[in-house]
Protein backbone atom coordinates (compact mmCIF):
# COMPACT_ATOMS: atom_id res chain seq x y z
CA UNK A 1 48.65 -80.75 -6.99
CA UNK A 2 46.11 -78.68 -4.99
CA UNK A 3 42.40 -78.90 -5.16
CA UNK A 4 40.71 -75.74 -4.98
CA UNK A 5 37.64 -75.49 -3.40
CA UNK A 6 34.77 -72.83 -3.42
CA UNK A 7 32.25 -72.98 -0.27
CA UNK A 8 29.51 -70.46 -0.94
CA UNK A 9 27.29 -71.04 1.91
CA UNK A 10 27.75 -71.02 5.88
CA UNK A 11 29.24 -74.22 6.93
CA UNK A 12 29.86 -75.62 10.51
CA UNK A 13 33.58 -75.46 11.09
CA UNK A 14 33.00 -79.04 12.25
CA UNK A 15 32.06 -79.78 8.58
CA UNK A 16 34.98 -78.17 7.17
CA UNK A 17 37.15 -79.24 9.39
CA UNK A 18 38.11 -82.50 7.70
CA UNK A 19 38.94 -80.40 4.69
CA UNK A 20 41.31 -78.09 6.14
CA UNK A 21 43.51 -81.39 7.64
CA UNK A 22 43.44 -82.95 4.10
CA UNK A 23 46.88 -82.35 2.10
CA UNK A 24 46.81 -79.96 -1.22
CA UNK A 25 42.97 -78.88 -0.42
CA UNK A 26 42.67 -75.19 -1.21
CA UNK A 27 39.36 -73.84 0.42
CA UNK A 28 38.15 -70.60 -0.61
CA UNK A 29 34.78 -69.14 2.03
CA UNK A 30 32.95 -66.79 0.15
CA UNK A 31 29.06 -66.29 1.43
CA UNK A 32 28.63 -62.90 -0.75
CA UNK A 33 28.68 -64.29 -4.58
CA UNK A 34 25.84 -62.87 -6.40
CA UNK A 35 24.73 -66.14 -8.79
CA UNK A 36 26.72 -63.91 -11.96
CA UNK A 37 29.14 -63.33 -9.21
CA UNK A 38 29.85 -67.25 -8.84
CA UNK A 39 29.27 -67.80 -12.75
CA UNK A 40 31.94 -65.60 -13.52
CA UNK A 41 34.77 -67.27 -11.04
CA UNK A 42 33.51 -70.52 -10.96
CA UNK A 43 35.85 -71.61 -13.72
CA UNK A 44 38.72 -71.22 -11.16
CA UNK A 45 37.46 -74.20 -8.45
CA UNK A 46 37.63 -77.82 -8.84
CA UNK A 47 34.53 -77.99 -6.13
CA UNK A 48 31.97 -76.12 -5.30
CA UNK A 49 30.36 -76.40 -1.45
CA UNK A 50 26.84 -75.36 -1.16
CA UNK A 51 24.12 -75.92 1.52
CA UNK A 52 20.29 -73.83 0.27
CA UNK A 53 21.64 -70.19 0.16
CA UNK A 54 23.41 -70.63 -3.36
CA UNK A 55 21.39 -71.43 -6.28
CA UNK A 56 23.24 -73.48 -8.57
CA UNK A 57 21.65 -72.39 -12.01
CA UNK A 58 22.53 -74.00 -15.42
CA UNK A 59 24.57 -70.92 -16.31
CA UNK A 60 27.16 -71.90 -12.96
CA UNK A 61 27.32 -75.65 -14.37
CA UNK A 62 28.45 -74.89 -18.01
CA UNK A 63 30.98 -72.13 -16.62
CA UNK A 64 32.16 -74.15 -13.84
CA UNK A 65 34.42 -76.18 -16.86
CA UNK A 66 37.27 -77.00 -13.98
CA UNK A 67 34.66 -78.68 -11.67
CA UNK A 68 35.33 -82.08 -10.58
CA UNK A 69 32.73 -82.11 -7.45
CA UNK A 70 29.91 -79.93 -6.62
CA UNK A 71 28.36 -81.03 -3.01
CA UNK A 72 24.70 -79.68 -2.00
CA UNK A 73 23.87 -80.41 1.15
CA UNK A 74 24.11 -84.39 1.49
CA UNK A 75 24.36 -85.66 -1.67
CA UNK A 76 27.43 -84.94 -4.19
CA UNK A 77 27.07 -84.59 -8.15
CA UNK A 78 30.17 -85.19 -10.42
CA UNK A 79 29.39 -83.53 -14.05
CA UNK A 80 32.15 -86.16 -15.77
CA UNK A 81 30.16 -85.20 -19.31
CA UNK A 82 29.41 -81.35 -18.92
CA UNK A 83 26.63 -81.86 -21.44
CA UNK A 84 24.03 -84.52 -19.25
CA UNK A 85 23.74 -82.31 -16.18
C-alpha cells in the first residue's frame, strides 16, 4: 500500500529526507497550488505537508476526504471525524 503525500510548502531536504527512505511513501512537492488549486486535488493525498505559505482553509479540510495526516509546522492534526475539525 503506498501513502501519498502532498508537501505544499518549501521544506529542508533534511526534513524530507526521512520520508523519502520510508517504504510505500509517495511524496508529491508542489509549492504553486493556488488554495482552489489544492481544494480541488486534495482528495488524491493521504497527507498534506505544510509550513506558513499554504493556508489550510475549511474548504481544503472537507475536500481533503482521503486525508489521514495533515502536518503544519510542528504539530500534526488527524481529522478521524471529518465533521469536528
Amino acid at each position: 500500500m503506498t501513502f501519498k503525500i502532498l508537501i505544499s510548502d518549501p521544506l529542508s531536504e533534511e526534513g524530507i529526507f526521512p520520508l523519502r527512505q520510508a517504504v510505500g511513501m509517495n511524496i508529491v512537492i508542489d509549492t504553486t497550488n493556488t488554495p482552489d488549486e489544492l481544494a480541488n486535488k486534495i482528495h488524491e493525498y493521504d497527507a498534506l505537508l505544510v509550513r506558513s505559505q499554504t493556508q489550510v482553509t475549511r474548504e481544503i479540510i472537507e475536500k481533503g476526504t482521503n486525508l489521514k495526516t495533515m502536518n503544519g509546522g510542528e504539530s500534526f492534526f488527524r481529522p478521524t471525524n471529518q465533521n469536528s475539525v
